[in-house]
PDB file of N, CA and C in Angstrom:
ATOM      1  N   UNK A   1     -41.880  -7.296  74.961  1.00  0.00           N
ATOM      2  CA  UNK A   1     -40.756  -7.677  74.135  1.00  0.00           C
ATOM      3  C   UNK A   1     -40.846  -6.883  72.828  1.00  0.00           C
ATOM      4  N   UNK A   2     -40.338  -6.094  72.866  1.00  0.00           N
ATOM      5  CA  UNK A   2     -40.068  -5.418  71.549  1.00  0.00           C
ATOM      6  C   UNK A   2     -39.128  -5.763  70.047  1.00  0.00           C
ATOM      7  N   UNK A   3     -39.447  -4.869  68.899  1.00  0.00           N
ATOM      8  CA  UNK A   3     -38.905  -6.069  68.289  1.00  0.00           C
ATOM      9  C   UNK A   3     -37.879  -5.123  67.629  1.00  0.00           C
ATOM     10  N   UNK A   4     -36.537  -5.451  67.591  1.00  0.00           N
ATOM     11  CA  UNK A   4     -35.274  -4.820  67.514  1.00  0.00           C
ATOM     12  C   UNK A   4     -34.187  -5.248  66.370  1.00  0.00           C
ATOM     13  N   UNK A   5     -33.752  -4.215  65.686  1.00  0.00           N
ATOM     14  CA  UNK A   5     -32.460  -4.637  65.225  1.00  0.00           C
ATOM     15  C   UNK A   5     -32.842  -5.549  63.864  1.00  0.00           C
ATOM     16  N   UNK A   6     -31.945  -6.927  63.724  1.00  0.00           N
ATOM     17  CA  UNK A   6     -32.527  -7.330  62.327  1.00  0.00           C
ATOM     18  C   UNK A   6     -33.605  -7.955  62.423  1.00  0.00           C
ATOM     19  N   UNK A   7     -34.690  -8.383  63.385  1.00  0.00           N
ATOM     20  CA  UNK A   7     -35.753  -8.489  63.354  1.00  0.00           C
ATOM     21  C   UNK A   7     -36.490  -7.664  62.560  1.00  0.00           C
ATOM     22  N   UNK A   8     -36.153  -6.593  62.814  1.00  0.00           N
ATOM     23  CA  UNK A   8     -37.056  -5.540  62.410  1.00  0.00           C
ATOM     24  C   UNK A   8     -36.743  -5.158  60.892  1.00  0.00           C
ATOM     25  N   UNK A   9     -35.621  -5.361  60.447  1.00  0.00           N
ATOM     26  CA  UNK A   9     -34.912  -5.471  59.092  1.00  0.00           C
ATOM     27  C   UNK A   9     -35.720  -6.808  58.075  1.00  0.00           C
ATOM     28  N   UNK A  10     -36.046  -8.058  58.809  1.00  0.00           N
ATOM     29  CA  UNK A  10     -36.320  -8.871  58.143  1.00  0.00           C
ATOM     30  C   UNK A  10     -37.930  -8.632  58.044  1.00  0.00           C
ATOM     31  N   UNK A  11     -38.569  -8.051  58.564  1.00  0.00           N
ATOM     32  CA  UNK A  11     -40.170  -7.850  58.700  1.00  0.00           C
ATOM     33  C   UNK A  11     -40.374  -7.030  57.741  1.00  0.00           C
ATOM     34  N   UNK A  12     -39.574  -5.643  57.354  1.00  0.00           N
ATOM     35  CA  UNK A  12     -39.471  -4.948  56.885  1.00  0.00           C
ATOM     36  C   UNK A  12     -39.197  -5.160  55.283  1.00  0.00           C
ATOM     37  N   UNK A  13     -38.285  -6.852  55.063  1.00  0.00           N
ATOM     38  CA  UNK A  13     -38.403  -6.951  53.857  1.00  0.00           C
ATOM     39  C   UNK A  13     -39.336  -7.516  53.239  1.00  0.00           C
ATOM     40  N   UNK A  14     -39.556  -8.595  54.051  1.00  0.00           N
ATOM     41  CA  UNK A  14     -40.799  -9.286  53.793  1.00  0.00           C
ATOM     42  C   UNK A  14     -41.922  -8.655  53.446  1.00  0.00           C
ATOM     43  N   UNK A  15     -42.121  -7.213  54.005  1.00  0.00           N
ATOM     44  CA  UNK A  15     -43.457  -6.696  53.719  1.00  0.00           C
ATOM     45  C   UNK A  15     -43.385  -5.695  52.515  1.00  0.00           C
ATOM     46  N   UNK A  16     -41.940  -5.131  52.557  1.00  0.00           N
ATOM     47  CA  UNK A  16     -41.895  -4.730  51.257  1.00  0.00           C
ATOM     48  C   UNK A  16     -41.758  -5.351  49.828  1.00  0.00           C
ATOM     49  N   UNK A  17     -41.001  -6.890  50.031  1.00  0.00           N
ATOM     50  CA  UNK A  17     -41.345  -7.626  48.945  1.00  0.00           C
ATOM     51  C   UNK A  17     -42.778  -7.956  48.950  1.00  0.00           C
ATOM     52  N   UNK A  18     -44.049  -8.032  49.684  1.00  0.00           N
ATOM     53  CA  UNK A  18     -45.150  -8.341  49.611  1.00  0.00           C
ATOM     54  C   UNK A  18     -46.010  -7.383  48.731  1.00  0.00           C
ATOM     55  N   UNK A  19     -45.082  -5.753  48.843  1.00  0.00           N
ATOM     56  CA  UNK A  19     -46.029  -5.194  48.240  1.00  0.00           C
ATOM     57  C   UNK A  19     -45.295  -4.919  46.878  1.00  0.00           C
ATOM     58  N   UNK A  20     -44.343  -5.178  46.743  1.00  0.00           N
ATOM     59  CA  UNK A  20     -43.739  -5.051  45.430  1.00  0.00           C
ATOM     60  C   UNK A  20     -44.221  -5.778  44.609  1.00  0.00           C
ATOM     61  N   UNK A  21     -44.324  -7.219  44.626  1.00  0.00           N
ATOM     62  CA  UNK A  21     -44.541  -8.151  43.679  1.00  0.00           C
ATOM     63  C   UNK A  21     -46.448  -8.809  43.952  1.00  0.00           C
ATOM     64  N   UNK A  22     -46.958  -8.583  45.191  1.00  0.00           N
ATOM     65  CA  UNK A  22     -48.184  -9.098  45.479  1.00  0.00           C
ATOM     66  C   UNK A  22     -47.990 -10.275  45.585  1.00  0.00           C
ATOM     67  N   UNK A  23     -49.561 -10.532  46.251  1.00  0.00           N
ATOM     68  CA  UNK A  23     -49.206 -12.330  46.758  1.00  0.00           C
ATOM     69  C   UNK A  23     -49.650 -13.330  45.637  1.00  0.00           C
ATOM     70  N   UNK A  24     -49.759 -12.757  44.293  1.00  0.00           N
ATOM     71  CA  UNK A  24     -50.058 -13.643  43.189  1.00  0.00           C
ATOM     72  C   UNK A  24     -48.417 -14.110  43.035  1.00  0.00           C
ATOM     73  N   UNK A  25     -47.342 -13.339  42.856  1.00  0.00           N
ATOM     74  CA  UNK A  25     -46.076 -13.287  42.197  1.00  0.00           C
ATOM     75  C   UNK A  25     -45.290 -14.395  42.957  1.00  0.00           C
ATOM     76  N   UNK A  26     -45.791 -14.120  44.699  1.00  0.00           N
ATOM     77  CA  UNK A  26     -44.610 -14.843  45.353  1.00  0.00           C
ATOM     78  C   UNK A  26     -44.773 -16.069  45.295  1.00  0.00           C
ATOM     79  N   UNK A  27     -45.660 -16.970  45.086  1.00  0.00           N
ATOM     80  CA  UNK A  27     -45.920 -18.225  44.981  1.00  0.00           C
ATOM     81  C   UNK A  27     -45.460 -18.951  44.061  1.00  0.00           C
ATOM     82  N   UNK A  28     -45.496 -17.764  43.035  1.00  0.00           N
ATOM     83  CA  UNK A  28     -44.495 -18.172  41.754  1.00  0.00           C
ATOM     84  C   UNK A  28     -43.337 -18.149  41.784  1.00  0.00           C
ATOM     85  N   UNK A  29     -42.841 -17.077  42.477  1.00  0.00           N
ATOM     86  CA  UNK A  29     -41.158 -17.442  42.987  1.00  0.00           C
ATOM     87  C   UNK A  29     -40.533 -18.328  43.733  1.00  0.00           C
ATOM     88  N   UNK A  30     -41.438 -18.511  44.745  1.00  0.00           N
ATOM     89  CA  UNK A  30     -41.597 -19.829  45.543  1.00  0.00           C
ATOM     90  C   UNK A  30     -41.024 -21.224  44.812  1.00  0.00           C
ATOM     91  N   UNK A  31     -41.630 -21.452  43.924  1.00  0.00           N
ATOM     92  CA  UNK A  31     -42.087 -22.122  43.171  1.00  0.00           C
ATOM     93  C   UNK A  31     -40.898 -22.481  41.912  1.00  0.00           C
ATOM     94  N   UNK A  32     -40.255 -21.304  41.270  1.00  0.00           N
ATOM     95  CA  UNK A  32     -39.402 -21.191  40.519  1.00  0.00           C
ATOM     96  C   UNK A  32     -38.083 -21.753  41.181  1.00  0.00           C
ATOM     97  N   UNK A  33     -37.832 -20.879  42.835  1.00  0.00           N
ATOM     98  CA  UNK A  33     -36.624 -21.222  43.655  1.00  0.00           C
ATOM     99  C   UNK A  33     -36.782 -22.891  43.596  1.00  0.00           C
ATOM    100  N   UNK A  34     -37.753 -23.883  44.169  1.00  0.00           N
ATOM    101  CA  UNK A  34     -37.670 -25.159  44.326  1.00  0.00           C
ATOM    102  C   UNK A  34     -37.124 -25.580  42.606  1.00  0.00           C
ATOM    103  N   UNK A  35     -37.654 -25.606  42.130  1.00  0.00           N
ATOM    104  CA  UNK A  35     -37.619 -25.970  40.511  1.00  0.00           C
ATOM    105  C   UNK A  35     -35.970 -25.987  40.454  1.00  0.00           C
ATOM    106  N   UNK A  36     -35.345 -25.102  40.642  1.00  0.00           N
ATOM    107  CA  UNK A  36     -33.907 -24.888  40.186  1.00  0.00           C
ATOM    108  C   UNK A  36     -33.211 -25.488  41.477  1.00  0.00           C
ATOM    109  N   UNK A  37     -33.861 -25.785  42.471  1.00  0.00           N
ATOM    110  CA  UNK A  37     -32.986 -26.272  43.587  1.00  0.00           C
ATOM    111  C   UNK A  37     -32.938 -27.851  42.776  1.00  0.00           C
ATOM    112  N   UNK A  38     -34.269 -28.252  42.549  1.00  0.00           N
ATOM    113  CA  UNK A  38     -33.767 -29.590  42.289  1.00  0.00           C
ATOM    114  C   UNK A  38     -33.465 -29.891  41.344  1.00  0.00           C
ATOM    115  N   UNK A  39     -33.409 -28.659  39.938  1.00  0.00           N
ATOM    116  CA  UNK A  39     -32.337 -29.007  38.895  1.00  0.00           C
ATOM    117  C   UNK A  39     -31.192 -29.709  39.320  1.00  0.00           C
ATOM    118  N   UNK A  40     -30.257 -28.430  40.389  1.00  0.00           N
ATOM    119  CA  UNK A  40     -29.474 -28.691  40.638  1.00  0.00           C
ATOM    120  C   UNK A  40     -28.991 -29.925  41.426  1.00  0.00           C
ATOM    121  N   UNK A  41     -29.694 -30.269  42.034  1.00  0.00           N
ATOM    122  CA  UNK A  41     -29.496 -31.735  42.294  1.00  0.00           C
ATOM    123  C   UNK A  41     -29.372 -32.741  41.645  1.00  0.00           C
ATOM    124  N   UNK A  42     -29.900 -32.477  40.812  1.00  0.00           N
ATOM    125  CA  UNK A  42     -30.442 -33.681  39.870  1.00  0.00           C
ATOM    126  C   UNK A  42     -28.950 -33.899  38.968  1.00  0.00           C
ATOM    127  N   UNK A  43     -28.615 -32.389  38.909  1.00  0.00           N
ATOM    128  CA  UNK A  43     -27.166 -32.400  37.524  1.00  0.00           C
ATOM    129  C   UNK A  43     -26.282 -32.995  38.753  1.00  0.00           C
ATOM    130  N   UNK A  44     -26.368 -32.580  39.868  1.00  0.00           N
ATOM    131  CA  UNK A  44     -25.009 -32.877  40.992  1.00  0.00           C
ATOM    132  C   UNK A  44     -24.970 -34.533  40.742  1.00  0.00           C
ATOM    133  N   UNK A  45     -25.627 -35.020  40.722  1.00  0.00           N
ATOM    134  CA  UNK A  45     -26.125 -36.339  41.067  1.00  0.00           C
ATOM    135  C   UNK A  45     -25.841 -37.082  39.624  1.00  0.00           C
ATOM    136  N   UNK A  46     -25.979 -36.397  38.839  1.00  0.00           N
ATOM    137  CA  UNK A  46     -25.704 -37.308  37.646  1.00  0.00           C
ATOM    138  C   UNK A  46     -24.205 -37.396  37.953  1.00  0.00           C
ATOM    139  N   UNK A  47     -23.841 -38.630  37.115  1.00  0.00           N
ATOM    140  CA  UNK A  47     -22.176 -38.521  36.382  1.00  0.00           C
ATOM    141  C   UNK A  47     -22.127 -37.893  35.606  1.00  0.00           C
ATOM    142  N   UNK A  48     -20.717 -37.369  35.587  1.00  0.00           N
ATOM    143  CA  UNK A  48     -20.005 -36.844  34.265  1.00  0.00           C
ATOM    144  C   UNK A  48     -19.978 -37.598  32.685  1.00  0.00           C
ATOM    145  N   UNK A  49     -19.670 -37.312  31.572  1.00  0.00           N
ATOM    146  CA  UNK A  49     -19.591 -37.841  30.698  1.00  0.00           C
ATOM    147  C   UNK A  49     -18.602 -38.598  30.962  1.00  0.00           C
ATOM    148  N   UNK A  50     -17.269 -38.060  30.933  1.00  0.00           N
ATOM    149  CA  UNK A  50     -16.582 -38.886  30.889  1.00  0.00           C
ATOM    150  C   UNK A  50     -15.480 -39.991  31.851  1.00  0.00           C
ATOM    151  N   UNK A  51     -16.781 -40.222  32.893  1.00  0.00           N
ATOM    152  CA  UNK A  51     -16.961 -41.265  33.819  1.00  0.00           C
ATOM    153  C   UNK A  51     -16.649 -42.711  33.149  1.00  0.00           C
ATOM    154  N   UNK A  52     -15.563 -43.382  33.760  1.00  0.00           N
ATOM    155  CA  UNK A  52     -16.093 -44.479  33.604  1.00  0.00           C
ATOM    156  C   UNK A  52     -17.412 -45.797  33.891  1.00  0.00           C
ATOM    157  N   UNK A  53     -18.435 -45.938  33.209  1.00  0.00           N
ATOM    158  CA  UNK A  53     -19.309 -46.565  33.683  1.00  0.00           C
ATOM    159  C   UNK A  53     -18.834 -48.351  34.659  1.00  0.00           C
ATOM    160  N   UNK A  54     -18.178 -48.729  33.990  1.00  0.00           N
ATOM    161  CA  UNK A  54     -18.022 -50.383  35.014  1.00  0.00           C
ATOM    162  C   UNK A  54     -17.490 -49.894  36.388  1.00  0.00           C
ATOM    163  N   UNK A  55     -16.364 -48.670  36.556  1.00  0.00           N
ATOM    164  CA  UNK A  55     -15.835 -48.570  37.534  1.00  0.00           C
ATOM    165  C   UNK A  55     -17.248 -47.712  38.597  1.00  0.00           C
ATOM    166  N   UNK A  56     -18.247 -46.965  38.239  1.00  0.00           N
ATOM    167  CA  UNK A  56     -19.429 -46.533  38.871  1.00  0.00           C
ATOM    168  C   UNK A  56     -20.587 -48.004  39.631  1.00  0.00           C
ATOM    169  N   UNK A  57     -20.223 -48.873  38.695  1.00  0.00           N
ATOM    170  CA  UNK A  57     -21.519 -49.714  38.660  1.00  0.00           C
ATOM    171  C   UNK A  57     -20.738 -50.690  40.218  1.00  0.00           C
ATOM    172  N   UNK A  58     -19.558 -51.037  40.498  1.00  0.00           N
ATOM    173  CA  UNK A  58     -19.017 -51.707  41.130  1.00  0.00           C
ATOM    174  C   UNK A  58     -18.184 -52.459  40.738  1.00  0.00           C
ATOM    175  N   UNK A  59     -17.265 -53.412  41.818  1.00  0.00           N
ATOM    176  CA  UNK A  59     -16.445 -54.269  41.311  1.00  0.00           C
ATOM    177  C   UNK A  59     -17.079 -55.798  41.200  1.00  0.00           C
ATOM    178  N   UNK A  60     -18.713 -56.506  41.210  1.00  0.00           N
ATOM    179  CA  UNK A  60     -18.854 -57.516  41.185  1.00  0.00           C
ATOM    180  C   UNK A  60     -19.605 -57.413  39.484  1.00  0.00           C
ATOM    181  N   UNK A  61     -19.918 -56.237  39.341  1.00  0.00           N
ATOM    182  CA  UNK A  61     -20.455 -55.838  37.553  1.00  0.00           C
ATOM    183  C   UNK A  61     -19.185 -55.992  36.901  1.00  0.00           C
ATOM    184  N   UNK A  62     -18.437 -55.545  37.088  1.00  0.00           N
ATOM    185  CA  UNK A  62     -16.720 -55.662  36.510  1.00  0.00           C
ATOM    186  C   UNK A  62     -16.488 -56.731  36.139  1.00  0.00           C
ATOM    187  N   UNK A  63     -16.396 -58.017  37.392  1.00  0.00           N
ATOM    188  CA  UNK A  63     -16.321 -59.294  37.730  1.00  0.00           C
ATOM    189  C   UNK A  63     -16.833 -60.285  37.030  1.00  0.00           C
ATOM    190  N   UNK A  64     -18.608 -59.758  36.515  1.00  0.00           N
ATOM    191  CA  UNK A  64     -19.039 -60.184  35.419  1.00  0.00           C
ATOM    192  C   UNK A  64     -18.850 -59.893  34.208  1.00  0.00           C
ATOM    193  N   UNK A  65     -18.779 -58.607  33.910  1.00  0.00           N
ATOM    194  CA  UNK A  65     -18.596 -58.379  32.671  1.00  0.00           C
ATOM    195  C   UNK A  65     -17.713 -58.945  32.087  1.00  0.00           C
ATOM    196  N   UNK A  66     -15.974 -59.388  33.137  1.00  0.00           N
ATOM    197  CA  UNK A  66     -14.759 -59.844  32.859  1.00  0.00           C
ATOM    198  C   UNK A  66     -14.882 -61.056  32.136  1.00  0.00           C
ATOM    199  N   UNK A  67     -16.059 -61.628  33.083  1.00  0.00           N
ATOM    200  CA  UNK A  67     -16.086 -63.285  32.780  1.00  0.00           C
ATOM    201  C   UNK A  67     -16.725 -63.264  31.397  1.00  0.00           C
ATOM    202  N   UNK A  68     -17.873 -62.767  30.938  1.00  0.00           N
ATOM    203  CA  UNK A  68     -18.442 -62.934  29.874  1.00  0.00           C
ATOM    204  C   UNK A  68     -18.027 -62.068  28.617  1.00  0.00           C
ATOM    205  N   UNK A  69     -16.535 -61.669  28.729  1.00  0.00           N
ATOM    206  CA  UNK A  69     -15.758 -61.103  27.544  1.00  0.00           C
ATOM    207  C   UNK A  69     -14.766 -62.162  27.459  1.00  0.00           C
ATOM    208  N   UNK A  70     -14.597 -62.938  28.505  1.00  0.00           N
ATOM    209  CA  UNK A  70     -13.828 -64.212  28.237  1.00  0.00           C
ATOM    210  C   UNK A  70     -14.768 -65.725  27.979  1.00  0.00           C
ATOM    211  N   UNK A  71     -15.816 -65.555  27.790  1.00  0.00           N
ATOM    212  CA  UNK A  71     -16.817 -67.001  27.484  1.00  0.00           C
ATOM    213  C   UNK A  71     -16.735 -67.442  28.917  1.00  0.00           C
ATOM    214  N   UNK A  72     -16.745 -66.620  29.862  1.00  0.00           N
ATOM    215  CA  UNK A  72     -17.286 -67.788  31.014  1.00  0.00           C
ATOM    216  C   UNK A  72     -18.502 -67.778  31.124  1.00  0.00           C
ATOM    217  N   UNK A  73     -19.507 -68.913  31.795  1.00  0.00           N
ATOM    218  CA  UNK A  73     -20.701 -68.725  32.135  1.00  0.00           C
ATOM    219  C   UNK A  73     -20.857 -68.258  33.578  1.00  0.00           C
ATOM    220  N   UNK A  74     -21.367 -67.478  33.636  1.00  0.00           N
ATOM    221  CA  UNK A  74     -21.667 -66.929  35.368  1.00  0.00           C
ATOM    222  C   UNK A  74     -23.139 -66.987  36.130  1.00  0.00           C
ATOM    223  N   UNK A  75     -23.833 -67.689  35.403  1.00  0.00           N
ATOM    224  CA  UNK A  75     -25.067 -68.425  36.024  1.00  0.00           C
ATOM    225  C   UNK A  75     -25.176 -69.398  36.805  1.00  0.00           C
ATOM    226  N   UNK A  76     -25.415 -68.863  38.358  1.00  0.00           N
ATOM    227  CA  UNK A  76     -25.802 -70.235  39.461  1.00  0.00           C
ATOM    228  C   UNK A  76     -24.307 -69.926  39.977  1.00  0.00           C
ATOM    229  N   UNK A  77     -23.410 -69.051  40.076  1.00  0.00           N
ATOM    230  CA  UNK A  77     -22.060 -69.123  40.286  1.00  0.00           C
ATOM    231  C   UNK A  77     -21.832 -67.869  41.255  1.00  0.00           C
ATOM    232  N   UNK A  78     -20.395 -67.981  42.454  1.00  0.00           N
ATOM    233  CA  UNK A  78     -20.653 -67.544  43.448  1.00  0.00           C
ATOM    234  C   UNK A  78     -19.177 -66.564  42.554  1.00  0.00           C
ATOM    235  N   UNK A  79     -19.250 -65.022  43.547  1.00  0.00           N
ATOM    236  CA  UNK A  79     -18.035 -64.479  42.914  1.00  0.00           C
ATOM    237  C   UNK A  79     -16.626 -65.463  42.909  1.00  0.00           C
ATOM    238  N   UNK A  80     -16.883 -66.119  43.882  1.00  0.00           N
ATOM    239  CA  UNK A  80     -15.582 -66.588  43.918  1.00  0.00           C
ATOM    240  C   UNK A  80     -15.278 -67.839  43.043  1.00  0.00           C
ATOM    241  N   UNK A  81     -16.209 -68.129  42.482  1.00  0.00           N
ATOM    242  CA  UNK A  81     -16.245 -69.201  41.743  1.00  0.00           C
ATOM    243  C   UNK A  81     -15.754 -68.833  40.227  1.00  0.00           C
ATOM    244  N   UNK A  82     -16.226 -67.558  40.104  1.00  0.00           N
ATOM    245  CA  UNK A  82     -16.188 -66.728  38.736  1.00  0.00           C
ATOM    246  C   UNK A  82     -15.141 -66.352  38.721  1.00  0.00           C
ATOM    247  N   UNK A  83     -14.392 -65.733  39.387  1.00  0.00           N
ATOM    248  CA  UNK A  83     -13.083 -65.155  40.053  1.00  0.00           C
ATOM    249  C   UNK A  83     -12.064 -66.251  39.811  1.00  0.00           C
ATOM    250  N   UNK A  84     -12.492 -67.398  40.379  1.00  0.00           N
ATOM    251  CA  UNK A  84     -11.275 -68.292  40.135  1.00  0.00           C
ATOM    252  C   UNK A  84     -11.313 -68.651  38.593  1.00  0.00           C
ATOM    253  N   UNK A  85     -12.527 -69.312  37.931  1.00  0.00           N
ATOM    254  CA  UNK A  85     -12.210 -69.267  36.559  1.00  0.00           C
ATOM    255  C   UNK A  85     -11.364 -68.586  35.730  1.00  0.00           C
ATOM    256  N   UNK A  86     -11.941 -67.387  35.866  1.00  0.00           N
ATOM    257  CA  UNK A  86     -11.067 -65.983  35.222  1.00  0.00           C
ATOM    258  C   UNK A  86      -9.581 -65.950  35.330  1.00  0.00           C
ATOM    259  N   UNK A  87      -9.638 -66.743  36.457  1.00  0.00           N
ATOM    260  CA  UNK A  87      -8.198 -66.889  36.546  1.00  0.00           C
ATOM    261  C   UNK A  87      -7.025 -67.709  36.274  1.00  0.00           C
ATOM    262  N   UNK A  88      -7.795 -68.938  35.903  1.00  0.00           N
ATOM    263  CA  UNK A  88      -7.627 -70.290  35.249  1.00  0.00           C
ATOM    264  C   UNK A  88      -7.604 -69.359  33.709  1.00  0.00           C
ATOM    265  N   UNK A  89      -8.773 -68.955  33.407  1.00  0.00           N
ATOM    266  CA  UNK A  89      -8.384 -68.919  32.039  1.00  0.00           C
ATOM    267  C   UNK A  89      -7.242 -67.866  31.749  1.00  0.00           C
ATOM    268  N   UNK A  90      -7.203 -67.131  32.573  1.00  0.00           N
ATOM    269  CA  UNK A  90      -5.903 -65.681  32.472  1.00  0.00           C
ATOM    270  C   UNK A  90      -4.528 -66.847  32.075  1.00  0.00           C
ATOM    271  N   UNK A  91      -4.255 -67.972  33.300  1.00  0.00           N
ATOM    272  CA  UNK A  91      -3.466 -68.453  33.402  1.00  0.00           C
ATOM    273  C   UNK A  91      -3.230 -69.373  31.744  1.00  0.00           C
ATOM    274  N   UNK A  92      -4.056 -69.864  31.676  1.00  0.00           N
ATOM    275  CA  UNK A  92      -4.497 -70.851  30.437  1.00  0.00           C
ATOM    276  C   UNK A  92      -3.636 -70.304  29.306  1.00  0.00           C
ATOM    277  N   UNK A  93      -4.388 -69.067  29.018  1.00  0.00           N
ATOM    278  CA  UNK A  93      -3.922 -67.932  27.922  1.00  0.00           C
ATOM    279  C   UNK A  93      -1.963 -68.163  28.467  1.00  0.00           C
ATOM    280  N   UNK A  94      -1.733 -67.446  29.053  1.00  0.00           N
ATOM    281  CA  UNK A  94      -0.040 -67.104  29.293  1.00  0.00           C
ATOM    282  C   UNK A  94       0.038 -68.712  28.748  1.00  0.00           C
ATOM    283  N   UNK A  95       0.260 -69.743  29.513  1.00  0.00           N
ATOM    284  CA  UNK A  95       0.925 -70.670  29.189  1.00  0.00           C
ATOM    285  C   UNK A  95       0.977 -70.877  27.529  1.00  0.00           C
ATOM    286  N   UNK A  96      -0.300 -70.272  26.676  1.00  0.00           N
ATOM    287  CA  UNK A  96       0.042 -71.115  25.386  1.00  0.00           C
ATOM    288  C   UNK A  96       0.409 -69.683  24.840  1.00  0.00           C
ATOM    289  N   UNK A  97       0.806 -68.562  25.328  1.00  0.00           N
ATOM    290  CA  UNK A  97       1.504 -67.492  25.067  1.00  0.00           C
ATOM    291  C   UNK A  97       3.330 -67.536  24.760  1.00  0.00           C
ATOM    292  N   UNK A  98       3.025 -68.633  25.944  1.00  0.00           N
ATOM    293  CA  UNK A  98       4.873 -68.408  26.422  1.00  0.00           C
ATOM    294  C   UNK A  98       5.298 -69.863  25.521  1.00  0.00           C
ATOM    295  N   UNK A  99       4.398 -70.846  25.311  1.00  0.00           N
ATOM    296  CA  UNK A  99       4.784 -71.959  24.387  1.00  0.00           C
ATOM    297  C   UNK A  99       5.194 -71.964  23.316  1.00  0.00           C
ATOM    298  N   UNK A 100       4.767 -70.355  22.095  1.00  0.00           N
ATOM    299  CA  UNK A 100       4.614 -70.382  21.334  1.00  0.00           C
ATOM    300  C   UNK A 100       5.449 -69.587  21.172  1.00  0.00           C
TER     301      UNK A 100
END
């Protein structure tokens, strides 16, 4: 089996990058390539600045946060329990909105 074509292209680089840089250098390049691969991950993976954070975190963080900008307590309490409050008090509010 002989070895043909870009086989023979890729052997060929390999050995000429081996002698270009020596086998001290490539380990370091090695080495450099990973480093920046997982920069880049790392930035992919972050959010943007100007992300909204509650809408990232979910809609049951939302759910809370809602309740405890309106004085509900949400300890020992099921979403739906919190959910309905919120909604009592939404309602609460209009009525002494529209009274007045």
């Amino acid at each position: 089996m002989a070895i043909v074509g870009w086989e023979f292209i890729v052997i060929a680089a390999v050995i000429i990058i081996f002698f270009l840089w020596g086998p001290t250098k490539i380990p370091q390049l090695a080495r450099s390539i990973g480093q920046v691969r997982k920069e880049f991950e790392r930035g992919s993976k972050e959010s943007s600045p100007g992300e909204e954070k509650s809408a990232a975190r979910g809609p049951q963080d939302a759910l809370i946060d809602t309740a405890k900008k309106l004085g509900i307590a949400t300890e020992g309490k099921t979403k739906d329990e919190i959910s309905r409050e919120i909604i009592q008090k939404a309602n609460t509010s209009k009525d002494k909105d529209s009274s007045t």
